[in-house]
PDB file of N, CA and C in Angstrom:
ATOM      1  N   UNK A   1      13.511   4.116  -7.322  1.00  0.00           N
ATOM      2  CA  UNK A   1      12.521   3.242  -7.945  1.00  0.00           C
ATOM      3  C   UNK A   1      12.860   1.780  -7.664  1.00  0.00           C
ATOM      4  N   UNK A   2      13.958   1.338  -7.695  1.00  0.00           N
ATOM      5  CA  UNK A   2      14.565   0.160  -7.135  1.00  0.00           C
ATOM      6  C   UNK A   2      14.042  -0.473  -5.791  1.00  0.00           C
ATOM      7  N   UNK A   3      13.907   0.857  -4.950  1.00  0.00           N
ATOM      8  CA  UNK A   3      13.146   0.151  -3.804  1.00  0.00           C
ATOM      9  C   UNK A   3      11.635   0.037  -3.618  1.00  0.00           C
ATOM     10  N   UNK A   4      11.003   0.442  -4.447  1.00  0.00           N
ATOM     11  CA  UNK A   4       9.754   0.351  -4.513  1.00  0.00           C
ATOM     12  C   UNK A   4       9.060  -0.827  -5.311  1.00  0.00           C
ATOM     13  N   UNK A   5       8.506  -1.689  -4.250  1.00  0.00           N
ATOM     14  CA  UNK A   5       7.922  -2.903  -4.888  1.00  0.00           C
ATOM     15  C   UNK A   5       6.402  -3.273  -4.869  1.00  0.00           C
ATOM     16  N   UNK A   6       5.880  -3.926  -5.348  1.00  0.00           N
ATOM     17  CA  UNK A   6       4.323  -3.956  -5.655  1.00  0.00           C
ATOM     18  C   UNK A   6       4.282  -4.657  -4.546  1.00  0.00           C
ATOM     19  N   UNK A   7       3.077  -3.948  -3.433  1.00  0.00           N
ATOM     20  CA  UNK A   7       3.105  -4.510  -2.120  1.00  0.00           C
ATOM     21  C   UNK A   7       3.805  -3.687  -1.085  1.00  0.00           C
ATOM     22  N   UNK A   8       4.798  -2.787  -1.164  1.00  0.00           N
ATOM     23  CA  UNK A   8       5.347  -1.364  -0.346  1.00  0.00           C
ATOM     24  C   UNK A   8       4.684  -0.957  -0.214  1.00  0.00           C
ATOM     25  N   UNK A   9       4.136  -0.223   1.601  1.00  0.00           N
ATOM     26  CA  UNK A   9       3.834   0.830   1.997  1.00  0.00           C
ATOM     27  C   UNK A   9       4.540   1.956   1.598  1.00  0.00           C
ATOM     28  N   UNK A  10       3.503   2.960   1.190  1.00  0.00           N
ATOM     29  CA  UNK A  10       4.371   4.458   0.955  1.00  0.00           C
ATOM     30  C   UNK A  10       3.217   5.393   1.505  1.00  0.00           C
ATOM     31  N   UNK A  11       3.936   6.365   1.555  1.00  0.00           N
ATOM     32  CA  UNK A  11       3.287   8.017   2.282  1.00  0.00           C
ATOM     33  C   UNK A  11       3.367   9.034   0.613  1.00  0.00           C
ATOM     34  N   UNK A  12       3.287   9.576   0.751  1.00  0.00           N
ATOM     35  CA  UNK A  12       2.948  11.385  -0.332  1.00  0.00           C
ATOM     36  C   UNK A  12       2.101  12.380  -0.147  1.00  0.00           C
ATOM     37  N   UNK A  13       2.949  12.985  -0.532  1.00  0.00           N
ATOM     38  CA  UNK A  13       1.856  14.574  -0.092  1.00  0.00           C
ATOM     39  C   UNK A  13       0.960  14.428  -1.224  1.00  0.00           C
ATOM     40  N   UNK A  14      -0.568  14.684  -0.926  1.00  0.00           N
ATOM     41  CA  UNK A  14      -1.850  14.729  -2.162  1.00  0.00           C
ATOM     42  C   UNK A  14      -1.832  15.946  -2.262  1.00  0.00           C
ATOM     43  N   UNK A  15      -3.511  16.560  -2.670  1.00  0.00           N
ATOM     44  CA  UNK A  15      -3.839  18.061  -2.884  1.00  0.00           C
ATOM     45  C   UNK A  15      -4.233  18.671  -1.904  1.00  0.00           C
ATOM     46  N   UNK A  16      -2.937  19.540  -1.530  1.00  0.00           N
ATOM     47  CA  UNK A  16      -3.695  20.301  -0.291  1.00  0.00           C
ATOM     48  C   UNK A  16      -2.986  19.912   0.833  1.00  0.00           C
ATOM     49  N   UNK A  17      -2.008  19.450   0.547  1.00  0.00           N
ATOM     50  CA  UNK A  17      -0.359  19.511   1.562  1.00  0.00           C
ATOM     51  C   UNK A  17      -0.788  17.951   2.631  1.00  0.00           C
ATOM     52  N   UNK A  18      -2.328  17.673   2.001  1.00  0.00           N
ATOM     53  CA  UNK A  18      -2.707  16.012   3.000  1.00  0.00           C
ATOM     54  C   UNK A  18      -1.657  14.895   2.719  1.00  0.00           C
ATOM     55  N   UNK A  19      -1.500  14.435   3.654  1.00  0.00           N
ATOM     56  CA  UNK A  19      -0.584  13.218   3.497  1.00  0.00           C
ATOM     57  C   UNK A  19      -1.172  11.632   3.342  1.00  0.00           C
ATOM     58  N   UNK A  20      -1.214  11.470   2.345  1.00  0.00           N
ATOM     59  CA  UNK A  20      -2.465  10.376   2.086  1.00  0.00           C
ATOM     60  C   UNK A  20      -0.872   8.185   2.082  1.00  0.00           C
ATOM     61  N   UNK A  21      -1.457   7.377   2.759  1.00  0.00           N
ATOM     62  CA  UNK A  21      -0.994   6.206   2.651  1.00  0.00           C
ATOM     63  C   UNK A  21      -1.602   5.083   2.266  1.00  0.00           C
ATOM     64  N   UNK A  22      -0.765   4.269   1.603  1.00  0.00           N
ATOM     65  CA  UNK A  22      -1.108   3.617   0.976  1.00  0.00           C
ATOM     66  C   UNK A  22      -0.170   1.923   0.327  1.00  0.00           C
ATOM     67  N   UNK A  23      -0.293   1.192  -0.348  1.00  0.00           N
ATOM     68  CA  UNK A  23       0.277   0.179  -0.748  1.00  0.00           C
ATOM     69  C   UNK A  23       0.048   0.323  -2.384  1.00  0.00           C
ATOM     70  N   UNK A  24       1.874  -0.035  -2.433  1.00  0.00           N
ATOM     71  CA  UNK A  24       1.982  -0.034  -4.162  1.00  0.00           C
ATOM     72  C   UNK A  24       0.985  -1.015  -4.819  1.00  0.00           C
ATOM     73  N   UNK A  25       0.462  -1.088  -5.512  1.00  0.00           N
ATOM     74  CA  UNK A  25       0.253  -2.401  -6.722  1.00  0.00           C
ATOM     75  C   UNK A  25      -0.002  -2.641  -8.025  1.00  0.00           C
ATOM     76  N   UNK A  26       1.281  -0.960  -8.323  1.00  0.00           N
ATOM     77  CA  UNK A  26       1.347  -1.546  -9.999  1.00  0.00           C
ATOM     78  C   UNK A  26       2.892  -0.571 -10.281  1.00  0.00           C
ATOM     79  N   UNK A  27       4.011  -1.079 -10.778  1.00  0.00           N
ATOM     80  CA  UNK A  27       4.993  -0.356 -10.979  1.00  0.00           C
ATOM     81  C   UNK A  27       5.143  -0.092 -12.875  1.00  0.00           C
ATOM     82  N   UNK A  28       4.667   1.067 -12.943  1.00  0.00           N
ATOM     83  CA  UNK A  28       4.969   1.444 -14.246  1.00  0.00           C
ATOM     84  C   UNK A  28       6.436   2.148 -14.967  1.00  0.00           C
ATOM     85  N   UNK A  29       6.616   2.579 -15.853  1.00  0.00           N
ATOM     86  CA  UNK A  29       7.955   3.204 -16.076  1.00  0.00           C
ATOM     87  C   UNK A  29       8.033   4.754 -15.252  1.00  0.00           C
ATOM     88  N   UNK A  30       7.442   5.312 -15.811  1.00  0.00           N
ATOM     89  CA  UNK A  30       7.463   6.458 -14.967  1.00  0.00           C
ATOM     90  C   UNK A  30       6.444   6.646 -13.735  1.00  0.00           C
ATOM     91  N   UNK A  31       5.477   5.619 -13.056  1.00  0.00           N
ATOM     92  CA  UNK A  31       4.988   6.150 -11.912  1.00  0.00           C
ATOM     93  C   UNK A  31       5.004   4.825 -11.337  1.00  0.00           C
ATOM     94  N   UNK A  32       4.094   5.139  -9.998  1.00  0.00           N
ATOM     95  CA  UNK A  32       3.428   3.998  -9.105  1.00  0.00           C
ATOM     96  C   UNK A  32       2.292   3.850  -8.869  1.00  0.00           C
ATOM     97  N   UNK A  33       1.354   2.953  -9.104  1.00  0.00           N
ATOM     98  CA  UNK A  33       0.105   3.049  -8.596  1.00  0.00           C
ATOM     99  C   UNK A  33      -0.382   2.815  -7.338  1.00  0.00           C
ATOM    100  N   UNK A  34      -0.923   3.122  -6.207  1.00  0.00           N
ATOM    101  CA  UNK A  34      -1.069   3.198  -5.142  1.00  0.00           C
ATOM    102  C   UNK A  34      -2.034   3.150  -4.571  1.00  0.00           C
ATOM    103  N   UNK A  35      -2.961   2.112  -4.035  1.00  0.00           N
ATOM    104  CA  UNK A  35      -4.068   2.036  -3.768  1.00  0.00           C
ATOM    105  C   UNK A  35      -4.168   2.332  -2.104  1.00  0.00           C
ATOM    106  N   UNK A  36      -4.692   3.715  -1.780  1.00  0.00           N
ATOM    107  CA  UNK A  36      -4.922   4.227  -0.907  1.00  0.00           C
ATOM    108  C   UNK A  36      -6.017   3.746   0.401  1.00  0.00           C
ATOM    109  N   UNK A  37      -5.461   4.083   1.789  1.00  0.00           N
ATOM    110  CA  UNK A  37      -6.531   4.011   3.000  1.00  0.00           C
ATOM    111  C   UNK A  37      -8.495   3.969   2.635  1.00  0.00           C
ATOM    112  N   UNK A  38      -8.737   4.803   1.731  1.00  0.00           N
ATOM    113  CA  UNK A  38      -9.533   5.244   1.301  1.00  0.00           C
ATOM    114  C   UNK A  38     -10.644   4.128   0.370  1.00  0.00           C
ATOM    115  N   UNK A  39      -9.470   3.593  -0.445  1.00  0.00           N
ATOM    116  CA  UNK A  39     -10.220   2.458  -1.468  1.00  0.00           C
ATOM    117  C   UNK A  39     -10.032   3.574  -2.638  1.00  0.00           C
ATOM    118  N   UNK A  40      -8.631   4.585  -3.329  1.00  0.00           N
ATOM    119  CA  UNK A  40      -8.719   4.842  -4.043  1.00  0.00           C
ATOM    120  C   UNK A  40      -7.411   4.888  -4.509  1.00  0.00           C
ATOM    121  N   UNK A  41      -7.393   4.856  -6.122  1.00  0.00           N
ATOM    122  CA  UNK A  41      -5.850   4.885  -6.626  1.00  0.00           C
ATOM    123  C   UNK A  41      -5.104   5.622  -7.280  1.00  0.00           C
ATOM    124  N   UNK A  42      -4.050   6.155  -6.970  1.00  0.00           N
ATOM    125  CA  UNK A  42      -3.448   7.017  -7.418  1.00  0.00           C
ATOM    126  C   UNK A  42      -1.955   6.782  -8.287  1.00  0.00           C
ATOM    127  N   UNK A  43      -1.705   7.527  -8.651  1.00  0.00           N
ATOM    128  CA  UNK A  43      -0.889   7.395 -10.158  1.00  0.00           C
ATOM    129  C   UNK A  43       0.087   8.674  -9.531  1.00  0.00           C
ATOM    130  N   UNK A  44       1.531   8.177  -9.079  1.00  0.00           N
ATOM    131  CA  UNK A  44       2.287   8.879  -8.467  1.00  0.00           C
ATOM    132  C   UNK A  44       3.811   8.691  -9.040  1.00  0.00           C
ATOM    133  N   UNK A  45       4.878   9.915  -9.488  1.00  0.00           N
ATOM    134  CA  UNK A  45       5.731   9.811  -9.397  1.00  0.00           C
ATOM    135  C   UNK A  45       6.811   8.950  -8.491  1.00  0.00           C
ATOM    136  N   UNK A  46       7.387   8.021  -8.963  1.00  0.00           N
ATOM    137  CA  UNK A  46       8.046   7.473  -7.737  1.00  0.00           C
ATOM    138  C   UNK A  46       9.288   8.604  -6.406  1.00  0.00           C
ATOM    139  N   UNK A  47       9.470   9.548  -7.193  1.00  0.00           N
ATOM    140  CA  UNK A  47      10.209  10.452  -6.491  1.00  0.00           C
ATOM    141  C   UNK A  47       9.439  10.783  -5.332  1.00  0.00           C
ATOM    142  N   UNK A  48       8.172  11.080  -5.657  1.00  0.00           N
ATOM    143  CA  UNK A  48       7.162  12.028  -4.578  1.00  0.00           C
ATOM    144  C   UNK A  48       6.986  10.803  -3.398  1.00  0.00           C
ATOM    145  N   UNK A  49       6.832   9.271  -3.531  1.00  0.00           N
ATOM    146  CA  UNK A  49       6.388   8.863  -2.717  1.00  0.00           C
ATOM    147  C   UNK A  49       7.349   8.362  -1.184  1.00  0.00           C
ATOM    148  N   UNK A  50       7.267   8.023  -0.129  1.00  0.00           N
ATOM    149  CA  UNK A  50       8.605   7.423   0.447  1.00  0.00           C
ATOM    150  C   UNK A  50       7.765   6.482   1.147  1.00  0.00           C
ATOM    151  N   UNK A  51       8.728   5.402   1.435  1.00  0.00           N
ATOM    152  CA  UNK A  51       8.450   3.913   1.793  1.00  0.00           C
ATOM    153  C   UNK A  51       8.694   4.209   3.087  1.00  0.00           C
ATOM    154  N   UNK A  52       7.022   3.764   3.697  1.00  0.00           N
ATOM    155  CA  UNK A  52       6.938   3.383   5.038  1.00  0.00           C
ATOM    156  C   UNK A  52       7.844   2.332   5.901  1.00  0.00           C
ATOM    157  N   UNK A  53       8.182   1.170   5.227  1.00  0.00           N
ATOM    158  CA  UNK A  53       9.341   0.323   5.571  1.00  0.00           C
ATOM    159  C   UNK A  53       8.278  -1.021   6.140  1.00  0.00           C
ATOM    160  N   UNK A  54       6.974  -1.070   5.783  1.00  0.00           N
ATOM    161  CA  UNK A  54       5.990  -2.789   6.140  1.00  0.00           C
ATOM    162  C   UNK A  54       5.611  -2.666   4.466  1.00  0.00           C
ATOM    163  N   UNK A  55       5.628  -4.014   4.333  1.00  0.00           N
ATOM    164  CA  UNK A  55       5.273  -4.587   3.130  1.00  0.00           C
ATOM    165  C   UNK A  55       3.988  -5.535   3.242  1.00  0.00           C
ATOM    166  N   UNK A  56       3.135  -5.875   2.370  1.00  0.00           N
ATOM    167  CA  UNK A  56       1.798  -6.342   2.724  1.00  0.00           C
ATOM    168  C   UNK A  56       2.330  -8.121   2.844  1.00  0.00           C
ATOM    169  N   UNK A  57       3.333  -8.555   2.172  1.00  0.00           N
ATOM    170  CA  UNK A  57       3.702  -9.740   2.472  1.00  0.00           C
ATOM    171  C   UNK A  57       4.317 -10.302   4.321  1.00  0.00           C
ATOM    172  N   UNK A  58       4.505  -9.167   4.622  1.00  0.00           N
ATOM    173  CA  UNK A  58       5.574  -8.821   5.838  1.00  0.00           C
ATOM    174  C   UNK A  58       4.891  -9.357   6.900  1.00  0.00           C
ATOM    175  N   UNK A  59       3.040  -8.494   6.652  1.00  0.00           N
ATOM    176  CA  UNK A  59       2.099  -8.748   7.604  1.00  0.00           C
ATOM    177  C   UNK A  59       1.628 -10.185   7.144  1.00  0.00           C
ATOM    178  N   UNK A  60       1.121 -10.392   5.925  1.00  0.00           N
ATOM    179  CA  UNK A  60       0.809 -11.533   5.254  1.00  0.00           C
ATOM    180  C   UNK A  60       1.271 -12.922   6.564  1.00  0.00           C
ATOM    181  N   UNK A  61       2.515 -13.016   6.459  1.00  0.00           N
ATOM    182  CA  UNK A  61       3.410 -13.629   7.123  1.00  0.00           C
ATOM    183  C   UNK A  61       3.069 -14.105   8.849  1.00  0.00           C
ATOM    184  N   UNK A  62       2.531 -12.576   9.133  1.00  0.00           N
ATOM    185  CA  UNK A  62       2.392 -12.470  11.056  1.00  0.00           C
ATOM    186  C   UNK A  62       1.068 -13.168  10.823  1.00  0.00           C
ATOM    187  N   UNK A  63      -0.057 -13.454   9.941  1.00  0.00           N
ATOM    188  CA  UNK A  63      -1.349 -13.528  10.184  1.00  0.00           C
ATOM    189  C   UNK A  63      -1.331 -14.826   9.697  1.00  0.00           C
ATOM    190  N   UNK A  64      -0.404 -15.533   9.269  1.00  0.00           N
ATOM    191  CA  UNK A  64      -0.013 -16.736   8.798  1.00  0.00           C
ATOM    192  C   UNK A  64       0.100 -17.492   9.964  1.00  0.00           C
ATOM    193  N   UNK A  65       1.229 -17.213  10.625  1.00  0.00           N
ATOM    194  CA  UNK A  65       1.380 -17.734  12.042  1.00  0.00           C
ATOM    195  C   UNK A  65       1.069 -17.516  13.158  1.00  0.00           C
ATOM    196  N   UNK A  66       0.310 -17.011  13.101  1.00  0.00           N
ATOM    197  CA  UNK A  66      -0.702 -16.609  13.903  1.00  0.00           C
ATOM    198  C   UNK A  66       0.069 -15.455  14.791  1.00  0.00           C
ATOM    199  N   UNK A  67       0.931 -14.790  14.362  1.00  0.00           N
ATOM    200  CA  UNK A  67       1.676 -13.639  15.307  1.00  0.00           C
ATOM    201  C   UNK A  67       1.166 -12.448  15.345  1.00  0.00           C
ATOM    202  N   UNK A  68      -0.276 -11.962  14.352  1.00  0.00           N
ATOM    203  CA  UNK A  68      -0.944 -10.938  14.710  1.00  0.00           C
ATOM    204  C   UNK A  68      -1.320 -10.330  15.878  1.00  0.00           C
ATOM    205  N   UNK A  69      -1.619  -9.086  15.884  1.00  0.00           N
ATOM    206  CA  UNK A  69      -2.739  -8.965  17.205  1.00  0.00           C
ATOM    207  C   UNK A  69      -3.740 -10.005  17.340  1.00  0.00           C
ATOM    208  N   UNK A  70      -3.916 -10.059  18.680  1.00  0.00           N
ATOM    209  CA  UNK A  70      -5.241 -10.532  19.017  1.00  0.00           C
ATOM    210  C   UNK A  70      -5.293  -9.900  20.203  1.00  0.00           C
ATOM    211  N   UNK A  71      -5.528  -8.668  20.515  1.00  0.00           N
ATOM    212  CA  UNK A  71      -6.130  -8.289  21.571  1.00  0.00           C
ATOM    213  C   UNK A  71      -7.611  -7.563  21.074  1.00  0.00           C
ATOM    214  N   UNK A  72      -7.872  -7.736  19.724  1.00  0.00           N
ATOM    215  CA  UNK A  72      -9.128  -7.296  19.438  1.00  0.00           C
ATOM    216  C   UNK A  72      -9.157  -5.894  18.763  1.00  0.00           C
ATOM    217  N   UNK A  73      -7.896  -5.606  18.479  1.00  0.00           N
ATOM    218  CA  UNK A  73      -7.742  -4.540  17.890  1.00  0.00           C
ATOM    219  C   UNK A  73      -7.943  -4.021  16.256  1.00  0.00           C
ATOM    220  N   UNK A  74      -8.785  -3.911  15.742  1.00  0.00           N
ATOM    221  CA  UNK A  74      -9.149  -3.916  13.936  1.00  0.00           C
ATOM    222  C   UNK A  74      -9.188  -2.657  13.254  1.00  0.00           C
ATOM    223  N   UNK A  75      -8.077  -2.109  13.323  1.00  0.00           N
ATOM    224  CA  UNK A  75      -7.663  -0.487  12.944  1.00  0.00           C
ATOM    225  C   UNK A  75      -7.860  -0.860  11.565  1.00  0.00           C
ATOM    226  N   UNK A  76      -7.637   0.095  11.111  1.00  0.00           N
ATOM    227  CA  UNK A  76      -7.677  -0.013   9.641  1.00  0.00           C
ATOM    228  C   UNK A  76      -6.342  -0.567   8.806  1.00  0.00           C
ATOM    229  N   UNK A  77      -5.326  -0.368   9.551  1.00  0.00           N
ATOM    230  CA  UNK A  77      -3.719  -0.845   9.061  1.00  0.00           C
ATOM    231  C   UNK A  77      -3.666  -2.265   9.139  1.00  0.00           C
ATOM    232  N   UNK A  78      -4.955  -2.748   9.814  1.00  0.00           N
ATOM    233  CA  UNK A  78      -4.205  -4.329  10.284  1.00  0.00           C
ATOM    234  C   UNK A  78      -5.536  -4.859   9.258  1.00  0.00           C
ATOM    235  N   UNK A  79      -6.387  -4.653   8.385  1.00  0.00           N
ATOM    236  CA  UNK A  79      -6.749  -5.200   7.433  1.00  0.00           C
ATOM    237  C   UNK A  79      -5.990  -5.546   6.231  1.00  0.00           C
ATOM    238  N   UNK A  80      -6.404  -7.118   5.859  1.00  0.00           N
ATOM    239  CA  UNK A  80      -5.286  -6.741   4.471  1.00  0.00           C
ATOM    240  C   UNK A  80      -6.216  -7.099   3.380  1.00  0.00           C
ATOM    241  N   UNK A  81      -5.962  -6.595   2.068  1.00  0.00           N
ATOM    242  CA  UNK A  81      -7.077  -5.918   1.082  1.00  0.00           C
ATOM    243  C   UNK A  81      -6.718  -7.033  -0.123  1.00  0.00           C
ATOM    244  N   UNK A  82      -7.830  -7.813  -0.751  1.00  0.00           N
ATOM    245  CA  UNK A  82      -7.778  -8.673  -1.602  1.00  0.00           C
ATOM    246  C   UNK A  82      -8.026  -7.437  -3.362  1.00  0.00           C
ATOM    247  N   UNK A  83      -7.090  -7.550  -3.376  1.00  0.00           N
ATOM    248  CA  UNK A  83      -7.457  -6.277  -5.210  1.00  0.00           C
ATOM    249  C   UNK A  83      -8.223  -7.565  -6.228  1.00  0.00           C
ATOM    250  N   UNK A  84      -8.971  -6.814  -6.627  1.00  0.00           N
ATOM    251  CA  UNK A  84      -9.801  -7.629  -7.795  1.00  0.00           C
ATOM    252  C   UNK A  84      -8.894  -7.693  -8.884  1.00  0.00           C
ATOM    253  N   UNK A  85      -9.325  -8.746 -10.066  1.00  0.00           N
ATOM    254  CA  UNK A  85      -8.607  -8.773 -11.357  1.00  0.00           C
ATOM    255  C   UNK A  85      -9.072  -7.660 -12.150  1.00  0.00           C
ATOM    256  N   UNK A  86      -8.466  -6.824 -12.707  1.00  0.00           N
ATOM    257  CA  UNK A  86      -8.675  -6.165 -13.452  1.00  0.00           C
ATOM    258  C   UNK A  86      -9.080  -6.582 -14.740  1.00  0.00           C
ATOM    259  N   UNK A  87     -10.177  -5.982 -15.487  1.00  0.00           N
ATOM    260  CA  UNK A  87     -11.180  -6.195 -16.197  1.00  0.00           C
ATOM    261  C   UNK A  87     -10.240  -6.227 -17.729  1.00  0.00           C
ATOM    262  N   UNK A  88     -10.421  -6.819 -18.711  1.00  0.00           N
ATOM    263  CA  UNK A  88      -9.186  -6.726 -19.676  1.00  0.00           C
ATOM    264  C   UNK A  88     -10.260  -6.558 -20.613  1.00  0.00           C
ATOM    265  N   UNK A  89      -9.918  -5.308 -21.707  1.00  0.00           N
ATOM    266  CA  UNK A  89     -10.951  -5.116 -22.528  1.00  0.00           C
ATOM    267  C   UNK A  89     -10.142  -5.083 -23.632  1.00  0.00           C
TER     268      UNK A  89
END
């Protein structure tokens, strides 16, 4: 749990042995929240998940200085995702 930080890439097996990825962005006591490829979030044991080893600051950084791709390439990994404020009721 130590290494898992809000903003870690991680992998986990979902339902149905799929291997779904994603970026942390909420560390609770007992889980992680994980907002998935998909645009969806999941609520995961930190045991189950393992760290891809890129952090969204990491890339943050390359697109800063302009060290991104630019050969025109717009996969889905090289977007980076603005999370809304959560609604406080």
């Amino acid at each position: 749990m130590q290494d898992i930080r809000v903003g870690s890439g991680v992998t986990f097996e979902g339902p149905g042995g799929v291997m779904i990825r994603g970026i942390v962005i909420r560390r609770n006591k007992k889980t992680v929240t994980v907002h998935t490829d998909d645009e969806r979030q999941w609520n995961v044991s930190p045991t189950l998940v393992k760290l891809t080893g890129s952090h969204v600051l990491d890339r943050l950084d390359d697109v800063m200085t302009g060290k991104a791709k630019s050969d025109g390439d717009t996969s889905t990994s090289d977007k980076i995702v603005a999370f809304p404020k959560p609604d406080r009721r």
